[in-house]
C-alpha atoms as a PDB file:
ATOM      1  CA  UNK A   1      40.490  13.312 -28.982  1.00  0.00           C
ATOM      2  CA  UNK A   2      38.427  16.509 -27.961  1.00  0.00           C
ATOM      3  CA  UNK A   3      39.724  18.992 -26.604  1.00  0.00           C
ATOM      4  CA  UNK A   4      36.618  20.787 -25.579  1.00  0.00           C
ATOM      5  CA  UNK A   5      33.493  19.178 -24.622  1.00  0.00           C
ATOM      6  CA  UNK A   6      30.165  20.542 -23.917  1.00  0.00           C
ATOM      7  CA  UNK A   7      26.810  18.660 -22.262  1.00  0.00           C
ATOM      8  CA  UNK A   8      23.684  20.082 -22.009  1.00  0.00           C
ATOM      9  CA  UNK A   9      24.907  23.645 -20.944  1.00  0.00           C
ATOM     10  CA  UNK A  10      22.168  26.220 -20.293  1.00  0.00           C
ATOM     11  CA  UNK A  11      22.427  30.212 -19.415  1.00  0.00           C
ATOM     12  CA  UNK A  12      19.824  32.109 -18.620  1.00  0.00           C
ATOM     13  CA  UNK A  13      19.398  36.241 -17.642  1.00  0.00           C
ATOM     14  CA  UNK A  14      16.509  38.000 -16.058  1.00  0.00           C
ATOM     15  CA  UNK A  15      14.066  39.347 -18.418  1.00  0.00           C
ATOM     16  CA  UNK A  16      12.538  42.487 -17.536  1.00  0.00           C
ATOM     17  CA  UNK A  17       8.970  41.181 -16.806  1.00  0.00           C
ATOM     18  CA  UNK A  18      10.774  38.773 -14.146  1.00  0.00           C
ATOM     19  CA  UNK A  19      11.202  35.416 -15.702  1.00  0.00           C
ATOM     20  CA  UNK A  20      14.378  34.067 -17.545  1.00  0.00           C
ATOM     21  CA  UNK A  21      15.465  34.360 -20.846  1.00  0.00           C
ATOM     22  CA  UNK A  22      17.575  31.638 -22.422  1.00  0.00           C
ATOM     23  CA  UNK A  23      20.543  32.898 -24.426  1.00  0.00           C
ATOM     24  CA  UNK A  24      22.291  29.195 -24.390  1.00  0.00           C
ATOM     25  CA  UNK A  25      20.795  25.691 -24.241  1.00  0.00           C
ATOM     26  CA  UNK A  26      23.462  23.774 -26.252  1.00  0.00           C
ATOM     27  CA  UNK A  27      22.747  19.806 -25.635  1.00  0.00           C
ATOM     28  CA  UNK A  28      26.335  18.876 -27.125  1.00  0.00           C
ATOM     29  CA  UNK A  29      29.618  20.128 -28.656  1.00  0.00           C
ATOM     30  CA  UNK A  30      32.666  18.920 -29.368  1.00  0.00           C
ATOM     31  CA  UNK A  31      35.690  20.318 -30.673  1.00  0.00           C
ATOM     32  CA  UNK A  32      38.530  17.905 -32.155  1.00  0.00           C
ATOM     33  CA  UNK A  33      42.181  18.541 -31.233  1.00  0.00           C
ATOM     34  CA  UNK A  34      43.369  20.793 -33.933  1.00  0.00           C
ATOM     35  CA  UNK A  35      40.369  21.331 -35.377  1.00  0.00           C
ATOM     36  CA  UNK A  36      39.161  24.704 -37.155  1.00  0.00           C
ATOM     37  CA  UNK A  37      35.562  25.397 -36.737  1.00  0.00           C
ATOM     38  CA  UNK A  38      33.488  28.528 -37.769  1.00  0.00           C
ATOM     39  CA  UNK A  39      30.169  28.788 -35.897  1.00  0.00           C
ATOM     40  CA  UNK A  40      27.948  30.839 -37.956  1.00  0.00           C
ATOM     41  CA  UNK A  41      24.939  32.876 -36.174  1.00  0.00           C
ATOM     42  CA  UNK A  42      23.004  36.156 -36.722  1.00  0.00           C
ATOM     43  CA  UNK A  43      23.443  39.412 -33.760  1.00  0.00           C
ATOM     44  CA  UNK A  44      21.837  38.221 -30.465  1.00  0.00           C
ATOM     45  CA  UNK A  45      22.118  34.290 -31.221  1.00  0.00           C
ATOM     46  CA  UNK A  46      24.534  33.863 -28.177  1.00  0.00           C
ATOM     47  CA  UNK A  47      27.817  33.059 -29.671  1.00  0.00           C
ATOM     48  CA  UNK A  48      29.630  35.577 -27.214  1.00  0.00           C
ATOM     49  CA  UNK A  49      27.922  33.663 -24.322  1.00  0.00           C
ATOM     50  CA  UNK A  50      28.697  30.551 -25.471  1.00  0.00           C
ATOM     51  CA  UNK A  51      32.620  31.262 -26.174  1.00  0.00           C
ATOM     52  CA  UNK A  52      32.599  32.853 -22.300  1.00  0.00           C
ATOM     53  CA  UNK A  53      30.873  29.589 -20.699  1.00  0.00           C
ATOM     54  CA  UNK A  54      33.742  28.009 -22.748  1.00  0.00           C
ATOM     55  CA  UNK A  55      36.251  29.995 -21.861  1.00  0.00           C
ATOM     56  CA  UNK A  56      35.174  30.023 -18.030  1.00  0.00           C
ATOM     57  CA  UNK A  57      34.336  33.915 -18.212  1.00  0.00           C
ATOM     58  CA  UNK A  58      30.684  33.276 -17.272  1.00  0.00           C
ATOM     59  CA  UNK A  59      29.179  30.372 -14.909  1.00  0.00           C
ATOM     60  CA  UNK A  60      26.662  27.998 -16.631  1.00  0.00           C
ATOM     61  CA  UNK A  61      23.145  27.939 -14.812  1.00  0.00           C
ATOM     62  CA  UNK A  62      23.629  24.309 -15.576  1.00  0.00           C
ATOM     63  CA  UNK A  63      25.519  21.781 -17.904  1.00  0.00           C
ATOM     64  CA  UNK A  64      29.015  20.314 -18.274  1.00  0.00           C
ATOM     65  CA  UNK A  65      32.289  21.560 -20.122  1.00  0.00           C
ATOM     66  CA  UNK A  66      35.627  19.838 -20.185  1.00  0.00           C
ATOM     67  CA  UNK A  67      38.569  21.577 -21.608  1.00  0.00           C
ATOM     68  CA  UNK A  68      41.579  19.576 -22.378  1.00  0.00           C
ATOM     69  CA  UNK A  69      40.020  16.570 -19.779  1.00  0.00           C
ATOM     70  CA  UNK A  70      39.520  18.853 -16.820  1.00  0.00           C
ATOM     71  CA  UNK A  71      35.482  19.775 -15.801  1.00  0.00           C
ATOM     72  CA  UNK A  72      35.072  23.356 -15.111  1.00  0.00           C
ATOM     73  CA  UNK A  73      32.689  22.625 -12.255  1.00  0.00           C
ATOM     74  CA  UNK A  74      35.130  21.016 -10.470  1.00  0.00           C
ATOM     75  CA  UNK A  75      37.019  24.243  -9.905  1.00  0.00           C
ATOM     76  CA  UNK A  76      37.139  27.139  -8.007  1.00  0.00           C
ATOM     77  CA  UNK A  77      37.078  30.712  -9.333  1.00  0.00           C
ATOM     78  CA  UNK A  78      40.949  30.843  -9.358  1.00  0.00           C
ATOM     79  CA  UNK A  79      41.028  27.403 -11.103  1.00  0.00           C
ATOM     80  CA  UNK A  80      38.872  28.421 -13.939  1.00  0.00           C
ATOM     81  CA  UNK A  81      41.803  31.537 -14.278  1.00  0.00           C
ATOM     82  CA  UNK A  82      44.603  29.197 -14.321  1.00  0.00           C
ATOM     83  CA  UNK A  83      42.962  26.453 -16.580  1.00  0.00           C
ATOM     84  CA  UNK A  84      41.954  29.309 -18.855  1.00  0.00           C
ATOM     85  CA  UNK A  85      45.639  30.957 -18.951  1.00  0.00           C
ATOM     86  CA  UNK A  86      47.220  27.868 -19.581  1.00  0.00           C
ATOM     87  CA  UNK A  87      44.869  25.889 -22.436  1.00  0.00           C
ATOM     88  CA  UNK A  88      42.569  28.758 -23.818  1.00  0.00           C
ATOM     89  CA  UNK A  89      43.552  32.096 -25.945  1.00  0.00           C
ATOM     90  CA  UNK A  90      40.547  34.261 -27.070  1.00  0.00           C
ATOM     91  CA  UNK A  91      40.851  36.669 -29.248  1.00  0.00           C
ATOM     92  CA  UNK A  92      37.750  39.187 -28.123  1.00  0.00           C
ATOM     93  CA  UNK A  93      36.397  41.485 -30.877  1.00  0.00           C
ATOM     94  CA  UNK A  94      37.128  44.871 -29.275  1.00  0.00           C
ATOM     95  CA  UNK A  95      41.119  43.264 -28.873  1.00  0.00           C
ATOM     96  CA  UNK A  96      41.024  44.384 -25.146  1.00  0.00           C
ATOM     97  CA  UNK A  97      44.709  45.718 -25.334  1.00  0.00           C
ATOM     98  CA  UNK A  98      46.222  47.239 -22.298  1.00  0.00           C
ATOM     99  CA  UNK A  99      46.807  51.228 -23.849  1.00  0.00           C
ATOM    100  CA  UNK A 100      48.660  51.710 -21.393  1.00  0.00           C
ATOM    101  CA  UNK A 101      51.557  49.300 -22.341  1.00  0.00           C
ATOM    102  CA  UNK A 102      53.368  48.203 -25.806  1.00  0.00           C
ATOM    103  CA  UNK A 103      52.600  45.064 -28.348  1.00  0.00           C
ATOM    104  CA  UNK A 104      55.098  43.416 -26.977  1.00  0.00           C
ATOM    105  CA  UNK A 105      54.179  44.091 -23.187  1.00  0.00           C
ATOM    106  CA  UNK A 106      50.851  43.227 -23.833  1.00  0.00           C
ATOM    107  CA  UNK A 107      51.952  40.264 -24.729  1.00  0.00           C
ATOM    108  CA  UNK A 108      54.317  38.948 -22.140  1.00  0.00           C
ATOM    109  CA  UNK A 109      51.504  40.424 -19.561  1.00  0.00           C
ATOM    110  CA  UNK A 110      49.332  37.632 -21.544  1.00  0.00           C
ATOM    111  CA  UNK A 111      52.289  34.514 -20.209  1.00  0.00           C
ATOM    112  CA  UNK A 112      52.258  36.048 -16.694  1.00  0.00           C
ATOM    113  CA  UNK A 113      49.163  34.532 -16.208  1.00  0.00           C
ATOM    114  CA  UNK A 114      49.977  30.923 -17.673  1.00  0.00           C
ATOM    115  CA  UNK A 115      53.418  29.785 -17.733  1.00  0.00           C
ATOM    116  CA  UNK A 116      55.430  32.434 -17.087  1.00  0.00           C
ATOM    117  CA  UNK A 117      57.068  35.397 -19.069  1.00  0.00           C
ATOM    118  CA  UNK A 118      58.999  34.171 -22.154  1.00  0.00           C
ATOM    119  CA  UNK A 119      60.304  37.465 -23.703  1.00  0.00           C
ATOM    120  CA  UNK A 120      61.838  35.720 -26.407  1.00  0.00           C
ATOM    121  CA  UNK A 121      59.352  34.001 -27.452  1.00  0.00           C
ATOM    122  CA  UNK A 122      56.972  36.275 -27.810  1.00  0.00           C
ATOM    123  CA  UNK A 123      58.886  38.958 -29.724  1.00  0.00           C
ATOM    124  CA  UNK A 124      59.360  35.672 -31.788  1.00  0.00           C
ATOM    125  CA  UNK A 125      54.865  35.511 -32.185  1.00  0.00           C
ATOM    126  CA  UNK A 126      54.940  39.139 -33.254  1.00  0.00           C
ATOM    127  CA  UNK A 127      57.709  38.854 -35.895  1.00  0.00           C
ATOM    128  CA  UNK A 128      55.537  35.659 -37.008  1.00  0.00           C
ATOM    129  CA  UNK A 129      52.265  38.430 -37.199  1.00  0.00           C
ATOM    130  CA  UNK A 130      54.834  41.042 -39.149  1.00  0.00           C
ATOM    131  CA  UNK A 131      55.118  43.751 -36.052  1.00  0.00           C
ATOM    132  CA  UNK A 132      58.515  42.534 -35.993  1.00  0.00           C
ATOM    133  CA  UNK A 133      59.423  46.001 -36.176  1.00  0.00           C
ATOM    134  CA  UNK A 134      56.289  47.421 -33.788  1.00  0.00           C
ATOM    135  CA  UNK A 135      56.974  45.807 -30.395  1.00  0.00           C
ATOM    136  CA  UNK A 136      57.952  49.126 -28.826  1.00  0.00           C
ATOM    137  CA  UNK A 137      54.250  50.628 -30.134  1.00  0.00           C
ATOM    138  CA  UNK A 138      51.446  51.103 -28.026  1.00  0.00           C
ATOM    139  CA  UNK A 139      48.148  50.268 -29.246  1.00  0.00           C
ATOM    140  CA  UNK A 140      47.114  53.901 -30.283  1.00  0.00           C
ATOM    141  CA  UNK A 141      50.139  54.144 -32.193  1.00  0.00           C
ATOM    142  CA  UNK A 142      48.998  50.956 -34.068  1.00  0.00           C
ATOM    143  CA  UNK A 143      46.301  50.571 -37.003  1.00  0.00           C
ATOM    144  CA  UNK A 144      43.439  48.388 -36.373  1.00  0.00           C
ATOM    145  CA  UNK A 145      44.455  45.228 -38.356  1.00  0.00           C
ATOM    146  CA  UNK A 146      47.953  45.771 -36.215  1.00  0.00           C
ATOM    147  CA  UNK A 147      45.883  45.438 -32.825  1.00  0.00           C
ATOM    148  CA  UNK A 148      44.161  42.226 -34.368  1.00  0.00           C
ATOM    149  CA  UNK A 149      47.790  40.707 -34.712  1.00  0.00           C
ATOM    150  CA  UNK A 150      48.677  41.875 -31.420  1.00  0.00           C
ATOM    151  CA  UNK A 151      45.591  40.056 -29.901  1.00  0.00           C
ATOM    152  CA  UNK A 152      46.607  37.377 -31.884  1.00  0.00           C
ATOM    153  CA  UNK A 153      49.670  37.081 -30.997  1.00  0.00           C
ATOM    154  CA  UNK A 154      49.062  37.392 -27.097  1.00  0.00           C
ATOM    155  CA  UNK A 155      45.932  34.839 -27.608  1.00  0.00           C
ATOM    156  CA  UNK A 156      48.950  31.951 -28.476  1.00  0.00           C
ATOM    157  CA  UNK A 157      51.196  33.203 -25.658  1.00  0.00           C
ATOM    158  CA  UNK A 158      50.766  30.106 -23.849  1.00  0.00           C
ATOM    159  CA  UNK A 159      50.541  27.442 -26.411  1.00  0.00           C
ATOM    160  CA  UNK A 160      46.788  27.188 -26.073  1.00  0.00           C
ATOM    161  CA  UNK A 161      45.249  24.011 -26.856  1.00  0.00           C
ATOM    162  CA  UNK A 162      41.982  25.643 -28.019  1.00  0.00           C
ATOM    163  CA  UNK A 163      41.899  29.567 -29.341  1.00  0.00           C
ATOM    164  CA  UNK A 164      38.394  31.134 -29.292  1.00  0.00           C
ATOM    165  CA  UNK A 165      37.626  33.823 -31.458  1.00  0.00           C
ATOM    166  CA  UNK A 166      34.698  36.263 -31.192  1.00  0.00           C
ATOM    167  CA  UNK A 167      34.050  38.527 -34.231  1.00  0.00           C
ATOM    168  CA  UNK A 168      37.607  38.850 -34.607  1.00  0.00           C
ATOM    169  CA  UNK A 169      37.377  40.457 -37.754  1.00  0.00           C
ATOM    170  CA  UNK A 170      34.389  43.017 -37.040  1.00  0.00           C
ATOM    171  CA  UNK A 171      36.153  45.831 -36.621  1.00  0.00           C
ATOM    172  CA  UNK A 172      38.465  45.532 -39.991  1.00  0.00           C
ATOM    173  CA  UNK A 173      38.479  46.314 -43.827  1.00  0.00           C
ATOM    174  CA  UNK A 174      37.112  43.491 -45.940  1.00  0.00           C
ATOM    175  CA  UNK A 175      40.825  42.826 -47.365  1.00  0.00           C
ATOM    176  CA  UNK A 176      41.925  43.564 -43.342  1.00  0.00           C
ATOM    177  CA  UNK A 177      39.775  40.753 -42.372  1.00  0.00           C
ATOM    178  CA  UNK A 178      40.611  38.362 -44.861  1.00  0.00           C
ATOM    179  CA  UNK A 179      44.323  38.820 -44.387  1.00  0.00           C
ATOM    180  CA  UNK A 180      43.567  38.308 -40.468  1.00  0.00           C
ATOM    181  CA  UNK A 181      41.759  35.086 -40.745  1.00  0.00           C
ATOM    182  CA  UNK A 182      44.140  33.389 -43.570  1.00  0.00           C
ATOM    183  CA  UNK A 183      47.114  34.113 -40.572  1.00  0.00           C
ATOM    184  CA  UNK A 184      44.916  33.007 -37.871  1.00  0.00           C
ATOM    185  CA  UNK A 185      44.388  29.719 -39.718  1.00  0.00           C
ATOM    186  CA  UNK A 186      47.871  29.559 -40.473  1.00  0.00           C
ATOM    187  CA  UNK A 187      49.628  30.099 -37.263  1.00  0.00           C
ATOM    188  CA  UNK A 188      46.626  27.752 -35.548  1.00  0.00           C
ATOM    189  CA  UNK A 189      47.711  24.956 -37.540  1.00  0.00           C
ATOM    190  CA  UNK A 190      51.507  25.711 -37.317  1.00  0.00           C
ATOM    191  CA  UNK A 191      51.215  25.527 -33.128  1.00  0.00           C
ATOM    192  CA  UNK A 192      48.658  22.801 -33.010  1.00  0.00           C
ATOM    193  CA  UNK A 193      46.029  24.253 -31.748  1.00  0.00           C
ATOM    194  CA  UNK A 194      42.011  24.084 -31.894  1.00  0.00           C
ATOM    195  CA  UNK A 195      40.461  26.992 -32.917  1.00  0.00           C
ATOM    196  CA  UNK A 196      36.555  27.872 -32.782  1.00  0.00           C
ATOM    197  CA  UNK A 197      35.830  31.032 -34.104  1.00  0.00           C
ATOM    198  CA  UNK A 198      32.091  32.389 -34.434  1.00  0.00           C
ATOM    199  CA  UNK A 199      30.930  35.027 -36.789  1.00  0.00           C
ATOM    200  CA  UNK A 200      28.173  36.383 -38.887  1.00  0.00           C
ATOM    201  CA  UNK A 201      30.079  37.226 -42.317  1.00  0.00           C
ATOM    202  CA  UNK A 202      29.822  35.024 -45.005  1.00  0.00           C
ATOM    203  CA  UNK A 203      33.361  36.318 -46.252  1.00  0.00           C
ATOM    204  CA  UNK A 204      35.096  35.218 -43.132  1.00  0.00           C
ATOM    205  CA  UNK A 205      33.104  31.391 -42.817  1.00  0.00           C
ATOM    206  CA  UNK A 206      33.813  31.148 -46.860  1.00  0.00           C
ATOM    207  CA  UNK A 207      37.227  30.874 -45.459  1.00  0.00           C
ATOM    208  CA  UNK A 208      36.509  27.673 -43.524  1.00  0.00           C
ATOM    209  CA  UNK A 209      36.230  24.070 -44.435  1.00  0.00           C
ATOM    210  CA  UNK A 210      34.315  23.139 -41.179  1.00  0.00           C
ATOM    211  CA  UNK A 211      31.023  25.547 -41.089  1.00  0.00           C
ATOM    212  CA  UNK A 212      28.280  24.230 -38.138  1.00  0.00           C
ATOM    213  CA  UNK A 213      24.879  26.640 -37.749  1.00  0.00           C
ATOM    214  CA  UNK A 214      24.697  27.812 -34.373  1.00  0.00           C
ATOM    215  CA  UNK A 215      21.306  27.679 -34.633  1.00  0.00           C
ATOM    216  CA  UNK A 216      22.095  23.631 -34.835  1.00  0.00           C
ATOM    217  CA  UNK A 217      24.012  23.621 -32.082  1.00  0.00           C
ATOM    218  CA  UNK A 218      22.393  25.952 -29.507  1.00  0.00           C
ATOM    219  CA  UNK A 219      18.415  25.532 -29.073  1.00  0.00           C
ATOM    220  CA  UNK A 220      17.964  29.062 -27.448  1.00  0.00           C
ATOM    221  CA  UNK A 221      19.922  30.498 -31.052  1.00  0.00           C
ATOM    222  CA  UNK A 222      18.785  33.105 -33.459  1.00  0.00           C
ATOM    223  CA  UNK A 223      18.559  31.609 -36.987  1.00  0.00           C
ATOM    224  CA  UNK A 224      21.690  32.331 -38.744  1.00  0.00           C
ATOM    225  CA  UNK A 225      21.479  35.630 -41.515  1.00  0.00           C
ATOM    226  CA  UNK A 226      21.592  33.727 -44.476  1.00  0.00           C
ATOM    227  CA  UNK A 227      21.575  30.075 -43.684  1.00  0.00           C
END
């Protein structure tokens, strides 16, 4: 069964001598429940844009997506918000942490939005990431492979069906980022859920059984660095 289905989805943004430029034109995708899948694709190939059309961040100029059976363009703004707290977790390459507030804050802020506030349970995510003993920190008090964990951690804060991951390693060590996507794997497959994660490094994809080209996949893609 898929749990996230994609037909002939197009997004396009001005270009600066006033026609349109096509970042996504992506004819099909499907994504298996429980399935891992590493979309590979160079800088500028529109794997951000197409994980925020997925996600319901950005509005399609045209196309279908279903998440989990329900068709994003049968809902409202506020629809899109609730469908994406409760079946979607993205973990966003910058982390997007509230500084103001701790790991373990962030993370309860995270189930606000879905199914409520489950303290225990997620001081139970971040002991399963290793901050058991970090909750209290704030993010500046944190390394940078501690944030990832956080942002992992808050991404499966409402038993996601699907987690989306966008250059989740970019910002870490090459031993950082291979630690990070062995544990992302891990706790995806422990809680069931799909994960689609898109990235350029060839250390990260090596980690994945199921590889797709996003040049393969979306028409309006850069060619992939290496492929």
């Amino acid at each position: 069964m898929a749990v996230l289905e994609v037909a002939d989805l197009v997004k396009s943004y001005a270009s600066p001598e006033g026609g349109r430029h096509v970042v996504v034109d992506v004819p099909k995708f499907s994504l298996a429940d429980g399935e891992l899948v590493a979309l590979r694709g160079a800088s500028g190939s529109g794997k951000t844009t197409f994980l925020n059309l997925a996600a319901g961040i950005l509005e399609a100029d045209s196309g279908r997506i279903v998440v989990d059976g329900v068709d994003m363009e049968s809902l409202d703004e506020s629809g899109r918000d609730r469908l994406r707290a409760e079946k979607l977790g993205y973990v966003f390459q910058t982390f997007n942490l509230l500084q103001g507030y701790t790991a373990l804050e962030n993370v309860e802020l995270g189930m606000a939005f879905g199914r409520g506030i489950d303290a225990g349970y997620a001081k139970k995510l971040l002991e399963r990431v290793g901050l058991g003993d970090r909750l209290r920190y704030r993010p500046r008090q944190l390394s940078v492979g501690q944030q990832q964990r956080v942002a992992l951690a808050r991404a499966l804060a409402n038993h996601p069906r699907i987690v989306l991951a966008d250059e989740p390693t970019g910002n870490l060590d090459a031993a950082r980022a291979q630690e990070a996507i062995d544990l992302m794997l891990e706790i995806c497959r422990e809680c069931g859920a799909a994960l689609l994660l898109v990235s350029h490094d060839a250390s990260v994809l090596a980690r994945f059984e199921n590889v797709r080209d996003l040049a393969d996949v979306n028409r309006a893609a850069a060619p992939a660095v290496g492929a």
